[in-house]
Protein backbone atom coordinates (compact mmCIF):
# COMPACT_ATOMS: atom_id res chain seq x y z
CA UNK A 1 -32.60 -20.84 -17.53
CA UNK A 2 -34.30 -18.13 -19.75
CA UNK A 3 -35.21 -16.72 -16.61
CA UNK A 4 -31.87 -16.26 -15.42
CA UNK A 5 -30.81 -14.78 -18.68
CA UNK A 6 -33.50 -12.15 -19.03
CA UNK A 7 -32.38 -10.87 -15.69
CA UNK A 8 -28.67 -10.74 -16.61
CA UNK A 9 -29.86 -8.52 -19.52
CA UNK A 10 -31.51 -6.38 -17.64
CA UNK A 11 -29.31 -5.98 -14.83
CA UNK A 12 -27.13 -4.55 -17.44
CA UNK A 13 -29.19 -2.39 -19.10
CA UNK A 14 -30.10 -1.31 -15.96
CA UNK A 15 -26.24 -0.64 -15.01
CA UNK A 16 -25.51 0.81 -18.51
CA UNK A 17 -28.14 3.62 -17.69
CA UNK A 18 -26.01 4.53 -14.46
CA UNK A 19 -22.68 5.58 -16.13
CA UNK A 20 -21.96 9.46 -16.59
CA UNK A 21 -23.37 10.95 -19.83
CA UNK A 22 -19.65 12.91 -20.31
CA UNK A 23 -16.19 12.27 -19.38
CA UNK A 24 -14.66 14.63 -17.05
CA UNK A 25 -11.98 16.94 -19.16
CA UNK A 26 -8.68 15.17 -19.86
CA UNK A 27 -5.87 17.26 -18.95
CA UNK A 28 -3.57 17.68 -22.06
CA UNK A 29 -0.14 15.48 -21.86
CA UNK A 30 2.02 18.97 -22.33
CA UNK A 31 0.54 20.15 -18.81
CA UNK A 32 1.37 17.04 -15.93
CA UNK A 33 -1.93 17.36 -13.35
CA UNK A 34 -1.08 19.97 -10.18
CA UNK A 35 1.49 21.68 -12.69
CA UNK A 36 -0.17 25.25 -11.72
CA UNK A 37 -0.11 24.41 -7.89
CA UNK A 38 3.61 26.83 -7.11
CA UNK A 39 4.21 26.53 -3.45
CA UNK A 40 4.55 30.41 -2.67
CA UNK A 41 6.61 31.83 -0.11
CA UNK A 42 3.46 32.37 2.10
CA UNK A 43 3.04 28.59 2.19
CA UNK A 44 6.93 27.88 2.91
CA UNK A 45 6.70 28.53 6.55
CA UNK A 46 3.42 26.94 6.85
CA UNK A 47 3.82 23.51 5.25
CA UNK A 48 5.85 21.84 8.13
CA UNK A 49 3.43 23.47 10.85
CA UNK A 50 0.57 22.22 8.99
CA UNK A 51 2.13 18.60 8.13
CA UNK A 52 3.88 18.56 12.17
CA UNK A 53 -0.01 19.00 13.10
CA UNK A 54 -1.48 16.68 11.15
CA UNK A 55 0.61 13.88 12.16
CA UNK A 56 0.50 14.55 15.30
CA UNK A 57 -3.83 14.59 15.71
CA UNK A 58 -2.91 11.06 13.62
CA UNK A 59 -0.09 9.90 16.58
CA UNK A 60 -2.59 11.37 18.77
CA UNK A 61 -5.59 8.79 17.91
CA UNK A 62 -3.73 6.10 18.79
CA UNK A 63 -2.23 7.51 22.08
CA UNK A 64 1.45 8.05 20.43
CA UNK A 65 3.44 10.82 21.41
CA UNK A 66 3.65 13.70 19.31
CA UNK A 67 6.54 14.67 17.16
CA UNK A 68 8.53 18.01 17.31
CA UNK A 69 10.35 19.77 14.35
CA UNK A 70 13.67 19.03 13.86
CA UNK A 71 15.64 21.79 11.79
CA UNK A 72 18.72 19.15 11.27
CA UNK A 73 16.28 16.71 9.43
CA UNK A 74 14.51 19.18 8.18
CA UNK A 75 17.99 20.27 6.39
CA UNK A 76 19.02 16.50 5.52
CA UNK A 77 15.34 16.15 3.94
CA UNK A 78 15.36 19.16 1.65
CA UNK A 79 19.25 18.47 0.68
CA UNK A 80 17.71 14.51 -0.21
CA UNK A 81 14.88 16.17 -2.02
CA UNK A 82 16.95 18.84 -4.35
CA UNK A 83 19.29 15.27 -4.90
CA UNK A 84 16.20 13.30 -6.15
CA UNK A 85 15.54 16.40 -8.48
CA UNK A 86 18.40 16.27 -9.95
CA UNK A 87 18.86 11.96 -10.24
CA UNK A 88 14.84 12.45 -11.71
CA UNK A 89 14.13 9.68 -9.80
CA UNK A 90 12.64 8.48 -6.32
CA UNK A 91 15.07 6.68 -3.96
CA UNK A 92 16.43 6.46 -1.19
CA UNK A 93 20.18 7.04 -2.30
CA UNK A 94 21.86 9.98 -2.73
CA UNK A 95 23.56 10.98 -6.11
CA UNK A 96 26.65 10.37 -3.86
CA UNK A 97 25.99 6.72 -2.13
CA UNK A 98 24.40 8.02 0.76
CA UNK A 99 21.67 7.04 3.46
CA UNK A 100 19.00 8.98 5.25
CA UNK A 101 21.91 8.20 8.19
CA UNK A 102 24.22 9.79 6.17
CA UNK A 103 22.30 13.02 5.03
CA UNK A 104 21.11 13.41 8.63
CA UNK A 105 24.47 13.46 10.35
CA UNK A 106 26.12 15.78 7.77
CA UNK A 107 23.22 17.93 8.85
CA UNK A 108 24.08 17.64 11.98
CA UNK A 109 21.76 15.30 13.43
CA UNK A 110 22.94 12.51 15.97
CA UNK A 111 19.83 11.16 17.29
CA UNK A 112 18.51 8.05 15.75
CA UNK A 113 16.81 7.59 12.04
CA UNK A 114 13.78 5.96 12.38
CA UNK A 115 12.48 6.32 8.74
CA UNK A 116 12.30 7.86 5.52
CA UNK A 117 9.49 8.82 3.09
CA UNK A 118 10.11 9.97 -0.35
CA UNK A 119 8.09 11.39 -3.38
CA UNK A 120 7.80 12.45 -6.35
CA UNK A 121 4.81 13.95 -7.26
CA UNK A 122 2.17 17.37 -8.38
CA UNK A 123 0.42 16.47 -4.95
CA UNK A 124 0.53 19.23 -2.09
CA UNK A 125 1.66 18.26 1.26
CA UNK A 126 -1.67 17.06 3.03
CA UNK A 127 -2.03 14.82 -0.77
CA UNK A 128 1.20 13.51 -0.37
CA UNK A 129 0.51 12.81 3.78
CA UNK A 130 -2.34 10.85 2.72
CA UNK A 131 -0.68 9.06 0.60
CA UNK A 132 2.09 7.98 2.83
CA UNK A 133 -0.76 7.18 5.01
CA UNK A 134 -2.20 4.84 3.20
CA UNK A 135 0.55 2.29 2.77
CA UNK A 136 2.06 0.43 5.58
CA UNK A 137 5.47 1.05 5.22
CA UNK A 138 5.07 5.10 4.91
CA UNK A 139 2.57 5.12 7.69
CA UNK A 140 5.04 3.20 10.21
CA UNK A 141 7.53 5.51 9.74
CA UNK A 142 5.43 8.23 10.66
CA UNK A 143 3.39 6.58 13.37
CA UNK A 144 6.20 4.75 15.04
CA UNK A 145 6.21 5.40 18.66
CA UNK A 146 10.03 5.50 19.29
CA UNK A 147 9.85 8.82 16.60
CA UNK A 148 10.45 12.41 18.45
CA UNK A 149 11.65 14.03 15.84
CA UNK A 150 10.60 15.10 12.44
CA UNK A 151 11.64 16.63 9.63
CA UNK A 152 9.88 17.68 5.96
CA UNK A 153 11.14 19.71 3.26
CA UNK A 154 10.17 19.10 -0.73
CA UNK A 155 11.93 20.90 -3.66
CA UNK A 156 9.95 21.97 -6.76
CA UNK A 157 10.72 22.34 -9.97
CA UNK A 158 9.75 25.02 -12.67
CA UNK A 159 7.29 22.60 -14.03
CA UNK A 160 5.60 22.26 -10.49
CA UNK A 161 6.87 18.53 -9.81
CA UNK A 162 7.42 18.19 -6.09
CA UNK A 163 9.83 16.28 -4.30
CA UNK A 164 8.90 15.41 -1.01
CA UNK A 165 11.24 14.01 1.85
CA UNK A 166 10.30 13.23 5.70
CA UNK A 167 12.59 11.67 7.89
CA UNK A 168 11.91 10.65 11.59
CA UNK A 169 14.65 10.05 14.00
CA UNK A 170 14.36 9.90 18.04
């Protein structure tokens, strides 16, 4: 028994010595994390060539066909993600009852929705793709196979809080 307990000591002395000597900086509570990462007009055009690519090398893997841009859901996601701006808060529902059905046929859309992803967040778009990756119900709506279309847009405030939106439809 004293045996056993010697070792459990030094097991943790042993792990004590392995944490860092300093704690990374803390970023003060009057500046959110990312708030200095402005999406410039540069990046504007490049964000839904860069995101279109990514999922589709992800669709790719698993021998789904790709997805193509969509300007009509790319209009129903950025009207969605000014909306959520506005409401502060993450949903699905616009400030005026409506569905990602709804958005996308006032935007003219009249395929079918397969999915929406929403969020609020500092993260850029690749951050925020991984994200959605990560959890099952984001990552089906993007890796469906039925999906053709796609659209992306985000909104972002002064303070740098983006609002991201994707919709898929087919």
């Amino acid at each position: 028994m004293q045996n056993y307990k010697a070792i459990a000591c030094a097991s943790l002395v042993a792990l004590a010595a392995c944490q860092p000597r300093s704690l990374p900086p803390v970023v003060p509570a009057t500046q959110p994390t990312g708030a200095g990462n402005q999406i410039g007009a540069a990046e504007t055009d490049q964000i839904p060539v860069r995101v279109l690519q990514q999922i589709n090398m992800l669709r790719a893997n698993i021998a789904v066909p790709p997805l193509v841009l969509n300007p009509q859901l790319s209009a129903a996601a950025m009207a969605h993600s000014r909306d959520m701006s506005a409401q502060n808060r993450a949903w699905h529902w616009g400030s005026d009852g409506s569905s990602p059905l709804d958005r996308a046929r006032r935007a003219g859309y009249f395929g079918t929705i397969i999915g929406e992803n929403i969020s609020e967040t500092y993260e850029n778009d690749i951050e925020t793709l991984n994200a959605w990756m990560a959890t099952r119900d984001t990552r089906d709506v993007i890796m469906d196979p039925a999906a053709t279309n796609l659209g992306i847009a985000w909104y972002q405030e002064p303070s740098g809080k983006l609002w991201w939106t994707l919709l898929t439809g087919s």
